[in-house]
PDB file of N, CA and C in Angstrom:
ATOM      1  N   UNK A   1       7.558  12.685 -19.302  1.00  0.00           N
ATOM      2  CA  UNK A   1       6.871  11.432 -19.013  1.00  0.00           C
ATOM      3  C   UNK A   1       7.891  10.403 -18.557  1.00  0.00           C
ATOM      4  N   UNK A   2       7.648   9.634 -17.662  1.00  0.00           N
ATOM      5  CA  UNK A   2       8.955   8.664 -17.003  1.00  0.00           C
ATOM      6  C   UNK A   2       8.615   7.371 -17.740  1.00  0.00           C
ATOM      7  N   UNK A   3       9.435   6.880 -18.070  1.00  0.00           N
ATOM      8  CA  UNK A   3       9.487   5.562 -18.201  1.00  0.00           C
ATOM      9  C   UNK A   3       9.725   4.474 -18.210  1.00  0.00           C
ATOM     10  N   UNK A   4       8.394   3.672 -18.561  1.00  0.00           N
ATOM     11  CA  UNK A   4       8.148   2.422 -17.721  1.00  0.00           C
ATOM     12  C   UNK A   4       9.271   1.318 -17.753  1.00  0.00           C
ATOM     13  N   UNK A   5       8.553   0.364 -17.018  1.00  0.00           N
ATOM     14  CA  UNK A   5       9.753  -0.662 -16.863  1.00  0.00           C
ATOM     15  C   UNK A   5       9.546  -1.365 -17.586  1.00  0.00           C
ATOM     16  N   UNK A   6       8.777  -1.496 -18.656  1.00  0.00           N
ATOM     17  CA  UNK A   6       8.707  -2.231 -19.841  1.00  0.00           C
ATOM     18  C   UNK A   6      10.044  -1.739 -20.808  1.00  0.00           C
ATOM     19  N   UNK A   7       9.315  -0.271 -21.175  1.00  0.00           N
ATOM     20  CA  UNK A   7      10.117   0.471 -22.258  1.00  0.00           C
ATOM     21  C   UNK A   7      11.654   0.443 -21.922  1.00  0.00           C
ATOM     22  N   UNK A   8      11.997   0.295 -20.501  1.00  0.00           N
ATOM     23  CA  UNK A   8      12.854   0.418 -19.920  1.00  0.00           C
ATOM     24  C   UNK A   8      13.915  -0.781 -20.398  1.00  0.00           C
ATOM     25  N   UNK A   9      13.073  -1.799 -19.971  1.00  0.00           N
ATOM     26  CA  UNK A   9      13.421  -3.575 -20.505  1.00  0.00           C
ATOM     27  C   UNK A   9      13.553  -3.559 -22.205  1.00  0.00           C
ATOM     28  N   UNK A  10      12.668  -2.799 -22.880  1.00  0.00           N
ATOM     29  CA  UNK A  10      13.265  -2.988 -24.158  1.00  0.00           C
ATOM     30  C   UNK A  10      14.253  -2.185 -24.660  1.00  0.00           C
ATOM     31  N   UNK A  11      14.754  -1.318 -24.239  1.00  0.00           N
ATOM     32  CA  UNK A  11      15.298  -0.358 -24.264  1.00  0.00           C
ATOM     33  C   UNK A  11      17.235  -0.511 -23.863  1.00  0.00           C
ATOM     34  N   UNK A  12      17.145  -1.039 -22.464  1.00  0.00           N
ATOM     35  CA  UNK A  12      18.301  -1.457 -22.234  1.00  0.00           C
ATOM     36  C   UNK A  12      18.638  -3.262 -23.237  1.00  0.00           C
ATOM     37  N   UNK A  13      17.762  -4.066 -22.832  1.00  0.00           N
ATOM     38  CA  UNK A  13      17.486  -5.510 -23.656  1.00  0.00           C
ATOM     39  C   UNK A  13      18.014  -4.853 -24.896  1.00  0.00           C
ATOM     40  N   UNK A  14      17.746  -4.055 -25.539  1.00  0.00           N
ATOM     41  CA  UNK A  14      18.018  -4.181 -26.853  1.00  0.00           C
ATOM     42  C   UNK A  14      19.407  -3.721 -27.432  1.00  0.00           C
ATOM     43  N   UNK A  15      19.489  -2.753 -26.383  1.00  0.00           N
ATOM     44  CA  UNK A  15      21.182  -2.238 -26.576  1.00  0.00           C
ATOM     45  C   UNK A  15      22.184  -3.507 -26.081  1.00  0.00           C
ATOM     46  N   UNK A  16      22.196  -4.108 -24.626  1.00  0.00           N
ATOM     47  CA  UNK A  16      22.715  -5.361 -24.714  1.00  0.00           C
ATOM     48  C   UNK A  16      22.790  -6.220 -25.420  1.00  0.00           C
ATOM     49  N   UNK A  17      21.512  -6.568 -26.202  1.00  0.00           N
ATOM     50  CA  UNK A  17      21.847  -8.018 -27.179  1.00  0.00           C
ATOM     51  C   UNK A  17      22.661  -7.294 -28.494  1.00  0.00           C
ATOM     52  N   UNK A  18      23.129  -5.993 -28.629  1.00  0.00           N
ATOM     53  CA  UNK A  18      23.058  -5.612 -29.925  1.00  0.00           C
ATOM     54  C   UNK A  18      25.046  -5.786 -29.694  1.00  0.00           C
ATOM     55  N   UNK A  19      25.098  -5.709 -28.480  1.00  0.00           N
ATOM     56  CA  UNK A  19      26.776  -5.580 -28.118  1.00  0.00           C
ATOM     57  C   UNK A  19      26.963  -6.629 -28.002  1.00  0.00           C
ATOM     58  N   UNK A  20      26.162  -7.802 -27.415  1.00  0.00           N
ATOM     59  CA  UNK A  20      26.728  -9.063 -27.794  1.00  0.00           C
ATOM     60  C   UNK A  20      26.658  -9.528 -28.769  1.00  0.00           C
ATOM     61  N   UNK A  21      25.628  -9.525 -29.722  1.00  0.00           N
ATOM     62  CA  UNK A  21      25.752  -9.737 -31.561  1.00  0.00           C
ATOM     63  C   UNK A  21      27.242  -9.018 -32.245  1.00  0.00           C
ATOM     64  N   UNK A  22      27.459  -8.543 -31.685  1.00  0.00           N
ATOM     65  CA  UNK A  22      28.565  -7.270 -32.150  1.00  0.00           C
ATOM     66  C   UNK A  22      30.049  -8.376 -31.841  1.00  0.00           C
ATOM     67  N   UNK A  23      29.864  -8.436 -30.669  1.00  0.00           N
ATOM     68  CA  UNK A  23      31.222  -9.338 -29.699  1.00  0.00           C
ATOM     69  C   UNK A  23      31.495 -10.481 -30.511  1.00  0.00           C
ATOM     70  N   UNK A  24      29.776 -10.833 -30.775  1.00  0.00           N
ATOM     71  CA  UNK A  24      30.319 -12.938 -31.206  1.00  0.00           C
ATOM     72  C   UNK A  24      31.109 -12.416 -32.682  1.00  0.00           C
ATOM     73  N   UNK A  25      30.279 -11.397 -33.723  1.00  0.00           N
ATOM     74  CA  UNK A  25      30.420 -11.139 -34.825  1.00  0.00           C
ATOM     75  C   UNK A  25      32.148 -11.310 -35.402  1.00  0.00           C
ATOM     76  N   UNK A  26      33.029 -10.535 -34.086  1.00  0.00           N
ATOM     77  CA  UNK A  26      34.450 -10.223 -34.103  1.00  0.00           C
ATOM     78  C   UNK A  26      35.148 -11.417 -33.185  1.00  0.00           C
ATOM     79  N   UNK A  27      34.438 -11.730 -32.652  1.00  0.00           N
ATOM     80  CA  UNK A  27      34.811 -13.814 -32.159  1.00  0.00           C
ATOM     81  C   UNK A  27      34.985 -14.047 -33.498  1.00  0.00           C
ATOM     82  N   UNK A  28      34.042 -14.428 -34.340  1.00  0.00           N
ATOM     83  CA  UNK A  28      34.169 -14.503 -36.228  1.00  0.00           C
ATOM     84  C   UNK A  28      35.432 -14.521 -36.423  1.00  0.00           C
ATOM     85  N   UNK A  29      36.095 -13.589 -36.180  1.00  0.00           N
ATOM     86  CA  UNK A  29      37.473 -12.809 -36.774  1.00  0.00           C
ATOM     87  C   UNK A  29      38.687 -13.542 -36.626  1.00  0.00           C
ATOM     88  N   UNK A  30      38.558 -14.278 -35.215  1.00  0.00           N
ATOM     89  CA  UNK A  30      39.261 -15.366 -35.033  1.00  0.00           C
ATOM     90  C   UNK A  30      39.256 -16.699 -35.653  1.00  0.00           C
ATOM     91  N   UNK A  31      38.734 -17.024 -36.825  1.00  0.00           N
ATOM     92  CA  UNK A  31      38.301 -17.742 -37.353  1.00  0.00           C
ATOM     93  C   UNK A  31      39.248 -17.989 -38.535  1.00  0.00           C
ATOM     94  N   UNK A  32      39.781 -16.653 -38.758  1.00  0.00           N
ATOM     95  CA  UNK A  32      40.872 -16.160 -39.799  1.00  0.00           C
ATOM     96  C   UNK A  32      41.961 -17.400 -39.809  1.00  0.00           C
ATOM     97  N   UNK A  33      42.360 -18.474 -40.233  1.00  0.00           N
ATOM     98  CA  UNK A  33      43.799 -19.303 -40.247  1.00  0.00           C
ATOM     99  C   UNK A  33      44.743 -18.521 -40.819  1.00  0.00           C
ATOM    100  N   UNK A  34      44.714 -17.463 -41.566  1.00  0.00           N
ATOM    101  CA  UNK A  34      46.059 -17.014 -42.062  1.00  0.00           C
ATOM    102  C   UNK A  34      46.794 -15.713 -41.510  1.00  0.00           C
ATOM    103  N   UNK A  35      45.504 -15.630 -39.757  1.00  0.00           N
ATOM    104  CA  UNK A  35      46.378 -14.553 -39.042  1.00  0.00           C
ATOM    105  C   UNK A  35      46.311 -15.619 -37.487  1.00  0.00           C
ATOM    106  N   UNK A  36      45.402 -16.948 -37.172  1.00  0.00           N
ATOM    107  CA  UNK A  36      45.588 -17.215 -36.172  1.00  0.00           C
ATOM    108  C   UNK A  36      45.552 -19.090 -36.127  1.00  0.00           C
ATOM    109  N   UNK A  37      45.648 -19.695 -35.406  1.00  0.00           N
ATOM    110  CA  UNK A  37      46.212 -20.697 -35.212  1.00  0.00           C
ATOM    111  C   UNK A  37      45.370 -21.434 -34.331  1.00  0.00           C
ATOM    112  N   UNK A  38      44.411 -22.676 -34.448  1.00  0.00           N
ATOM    113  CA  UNK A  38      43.345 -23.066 -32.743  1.00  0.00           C
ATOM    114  C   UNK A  38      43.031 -24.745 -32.995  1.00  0.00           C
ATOM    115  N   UNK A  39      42.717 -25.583 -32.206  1.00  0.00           N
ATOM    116  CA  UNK A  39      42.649 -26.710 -32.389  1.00  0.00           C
ATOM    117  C   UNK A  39      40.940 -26.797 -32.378  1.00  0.00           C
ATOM    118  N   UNK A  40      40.376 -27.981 -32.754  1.00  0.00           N
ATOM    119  CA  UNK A  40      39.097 -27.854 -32.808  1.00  0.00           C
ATOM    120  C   UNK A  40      38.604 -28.255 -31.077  1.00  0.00           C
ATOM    121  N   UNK A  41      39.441 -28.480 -30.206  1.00  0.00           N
ATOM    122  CA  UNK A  41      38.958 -28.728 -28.991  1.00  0.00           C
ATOM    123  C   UNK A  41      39.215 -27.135 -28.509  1.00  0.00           C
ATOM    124  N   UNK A  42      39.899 -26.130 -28.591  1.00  0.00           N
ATOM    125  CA  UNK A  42      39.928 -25.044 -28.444  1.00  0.00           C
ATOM    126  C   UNK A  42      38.248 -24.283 -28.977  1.00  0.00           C
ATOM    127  N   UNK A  43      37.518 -24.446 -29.976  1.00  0.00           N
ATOM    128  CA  UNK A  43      36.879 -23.430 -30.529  1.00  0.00           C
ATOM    129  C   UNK A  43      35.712 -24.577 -29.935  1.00  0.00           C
ATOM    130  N   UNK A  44      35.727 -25.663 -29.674  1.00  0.00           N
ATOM    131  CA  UNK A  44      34.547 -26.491 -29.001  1.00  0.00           C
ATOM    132  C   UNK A  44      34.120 -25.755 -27.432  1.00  0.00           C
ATOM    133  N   UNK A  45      35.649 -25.825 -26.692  1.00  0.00           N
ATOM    134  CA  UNK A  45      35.780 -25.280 -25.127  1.00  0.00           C
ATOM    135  C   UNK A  45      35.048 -23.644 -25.477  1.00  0.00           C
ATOM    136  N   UNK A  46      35.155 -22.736 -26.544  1.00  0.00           N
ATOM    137  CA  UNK A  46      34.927 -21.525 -26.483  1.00  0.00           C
ATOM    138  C   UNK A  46      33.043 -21.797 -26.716  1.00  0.00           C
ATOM    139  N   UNK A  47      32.488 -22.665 -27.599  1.00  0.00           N
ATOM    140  CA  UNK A  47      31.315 -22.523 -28.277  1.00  0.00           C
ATOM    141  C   UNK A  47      30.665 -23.248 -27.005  1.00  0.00           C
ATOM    142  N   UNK A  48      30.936 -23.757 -26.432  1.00  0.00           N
ATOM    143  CA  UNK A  48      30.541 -24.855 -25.213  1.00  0.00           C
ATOM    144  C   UNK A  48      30.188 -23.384 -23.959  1.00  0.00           C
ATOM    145  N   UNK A  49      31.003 -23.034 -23.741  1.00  0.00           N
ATOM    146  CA  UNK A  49      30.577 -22.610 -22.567  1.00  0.00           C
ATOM    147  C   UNK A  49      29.982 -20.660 -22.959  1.00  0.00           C
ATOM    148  N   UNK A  50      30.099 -20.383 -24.559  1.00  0.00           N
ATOM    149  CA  UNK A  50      28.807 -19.715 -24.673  1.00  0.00           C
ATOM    150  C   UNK A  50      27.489 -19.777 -24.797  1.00  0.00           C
ATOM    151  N   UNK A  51      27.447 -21.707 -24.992  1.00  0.00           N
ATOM    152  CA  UNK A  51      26.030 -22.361 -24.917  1.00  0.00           C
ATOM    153  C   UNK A  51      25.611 -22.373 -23.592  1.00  0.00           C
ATOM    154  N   UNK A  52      26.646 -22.755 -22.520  1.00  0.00           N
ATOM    155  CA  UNK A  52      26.425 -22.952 -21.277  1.00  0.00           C
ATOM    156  C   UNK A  52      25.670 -21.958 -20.562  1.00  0.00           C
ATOM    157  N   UNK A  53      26.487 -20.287 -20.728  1.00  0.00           N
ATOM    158  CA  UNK A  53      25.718 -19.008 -20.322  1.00  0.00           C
ATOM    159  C   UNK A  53      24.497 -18.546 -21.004  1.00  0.00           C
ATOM    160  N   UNK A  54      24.178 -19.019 -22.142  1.00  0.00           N
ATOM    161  CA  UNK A  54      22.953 -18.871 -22.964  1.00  0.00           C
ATOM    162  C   UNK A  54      21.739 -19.659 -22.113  1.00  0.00           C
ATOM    163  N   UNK A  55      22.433 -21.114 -21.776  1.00  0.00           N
ATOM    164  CA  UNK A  55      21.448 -21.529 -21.389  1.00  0.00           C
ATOM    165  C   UNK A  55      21.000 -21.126 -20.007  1.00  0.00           C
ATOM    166  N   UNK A  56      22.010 -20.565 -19.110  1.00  0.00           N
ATOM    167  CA  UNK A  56      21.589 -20.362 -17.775  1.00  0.00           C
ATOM    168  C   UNK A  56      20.780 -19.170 -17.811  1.00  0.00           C
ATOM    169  N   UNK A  57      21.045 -17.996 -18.970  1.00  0.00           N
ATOM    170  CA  UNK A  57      20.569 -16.887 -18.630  1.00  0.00           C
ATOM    171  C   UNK A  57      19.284 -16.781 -19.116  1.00  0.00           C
ATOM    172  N   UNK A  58      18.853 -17.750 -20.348  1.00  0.00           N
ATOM    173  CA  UNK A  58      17.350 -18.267 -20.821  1.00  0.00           C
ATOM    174  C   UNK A  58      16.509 -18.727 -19.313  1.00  0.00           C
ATOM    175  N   UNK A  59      17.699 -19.315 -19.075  1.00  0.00           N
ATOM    176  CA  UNK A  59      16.607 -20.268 -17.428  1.00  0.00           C
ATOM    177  C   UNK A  59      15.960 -19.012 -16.574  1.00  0.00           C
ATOM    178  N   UNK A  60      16.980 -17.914 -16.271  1.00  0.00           N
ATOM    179  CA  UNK A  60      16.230 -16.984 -15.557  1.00  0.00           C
ATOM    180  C   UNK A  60      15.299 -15.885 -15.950  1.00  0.00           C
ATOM    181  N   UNK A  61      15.041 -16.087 -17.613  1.00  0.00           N
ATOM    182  CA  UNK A  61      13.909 -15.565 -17.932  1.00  0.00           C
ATOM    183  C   UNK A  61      12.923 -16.049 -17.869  1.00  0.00           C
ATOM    184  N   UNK A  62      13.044 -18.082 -17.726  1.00  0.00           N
ATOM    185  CA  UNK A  62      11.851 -19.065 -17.733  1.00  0.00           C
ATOM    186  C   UNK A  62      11.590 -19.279 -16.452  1.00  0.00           C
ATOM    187  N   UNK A  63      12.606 -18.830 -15.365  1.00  0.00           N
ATOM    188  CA  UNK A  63      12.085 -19.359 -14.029  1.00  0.00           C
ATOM    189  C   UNK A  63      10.725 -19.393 -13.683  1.00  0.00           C
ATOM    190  N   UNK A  64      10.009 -18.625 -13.352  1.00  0.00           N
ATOM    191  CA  UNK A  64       8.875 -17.930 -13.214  1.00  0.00           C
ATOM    192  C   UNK A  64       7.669 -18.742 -13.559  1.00  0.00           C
ATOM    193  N   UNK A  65       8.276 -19.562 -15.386  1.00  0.00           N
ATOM    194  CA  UNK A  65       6.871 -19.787 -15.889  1.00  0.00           C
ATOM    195  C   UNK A  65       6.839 -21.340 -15.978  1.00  0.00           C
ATOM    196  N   UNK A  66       7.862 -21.669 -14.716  1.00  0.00           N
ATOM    197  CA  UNK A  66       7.632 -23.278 -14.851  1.00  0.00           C
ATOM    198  C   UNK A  66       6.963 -23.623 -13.774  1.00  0.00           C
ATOM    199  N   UNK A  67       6.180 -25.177 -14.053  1.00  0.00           N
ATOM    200  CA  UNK A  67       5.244 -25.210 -13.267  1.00  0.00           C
ATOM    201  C   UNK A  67       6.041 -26.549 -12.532  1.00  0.00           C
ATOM    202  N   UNK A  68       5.385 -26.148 -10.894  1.00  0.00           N
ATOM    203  CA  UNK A  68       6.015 -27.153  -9.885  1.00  0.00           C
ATOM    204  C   UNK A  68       5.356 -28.819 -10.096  1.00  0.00           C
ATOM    205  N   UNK A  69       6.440 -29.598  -9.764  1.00  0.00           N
ATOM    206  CA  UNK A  69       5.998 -30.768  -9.700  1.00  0.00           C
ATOM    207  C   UNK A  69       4.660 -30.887  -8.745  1.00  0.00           C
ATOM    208  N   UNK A  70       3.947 -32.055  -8.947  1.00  0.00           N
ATOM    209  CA  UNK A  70       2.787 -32.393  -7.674  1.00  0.00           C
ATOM    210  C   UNK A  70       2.576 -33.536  -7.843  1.00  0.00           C
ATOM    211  N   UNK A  71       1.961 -34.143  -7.067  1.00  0.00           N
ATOM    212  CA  UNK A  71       1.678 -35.566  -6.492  1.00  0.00           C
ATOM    213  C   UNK A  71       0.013 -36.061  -6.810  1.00  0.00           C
TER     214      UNK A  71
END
């Protein structure tokens, strides 16, 4: 049986978010002061622009379901 592009979407979707849960988890690790060293404008610049790609990549799941301005 082939499958769909749903199963497909949950399927790959789910293995991706599971490697990025995984990634931030060991980001964590850096967190350690008694093996590493960071200023709080350092871990702002890092948390900043994983908000930044969060938010762009949310946008292209919402593209679709926003509705156009009108007059």
């Amino acid at each position: 049986m082939e499958e769909t592009r749903h199963d497909r979407f949950k399927r790959v979707a789910s293995k991706r978010t599971n490697e990025i849960l995984e990634k931030i988890r060991i980001l964590g690790n850096c967190s350690n002061k008694s093996s590493y060293e960071y200023t709080g404008e350092e871990v702002n610049k890092i948390f900043s622009e994983i908000d930044k790609q969060l938010k762009l990549t949310k946008a292209k799941f919402l593209a679709g379901k926003r509705e156009r301005f009108k007059l």
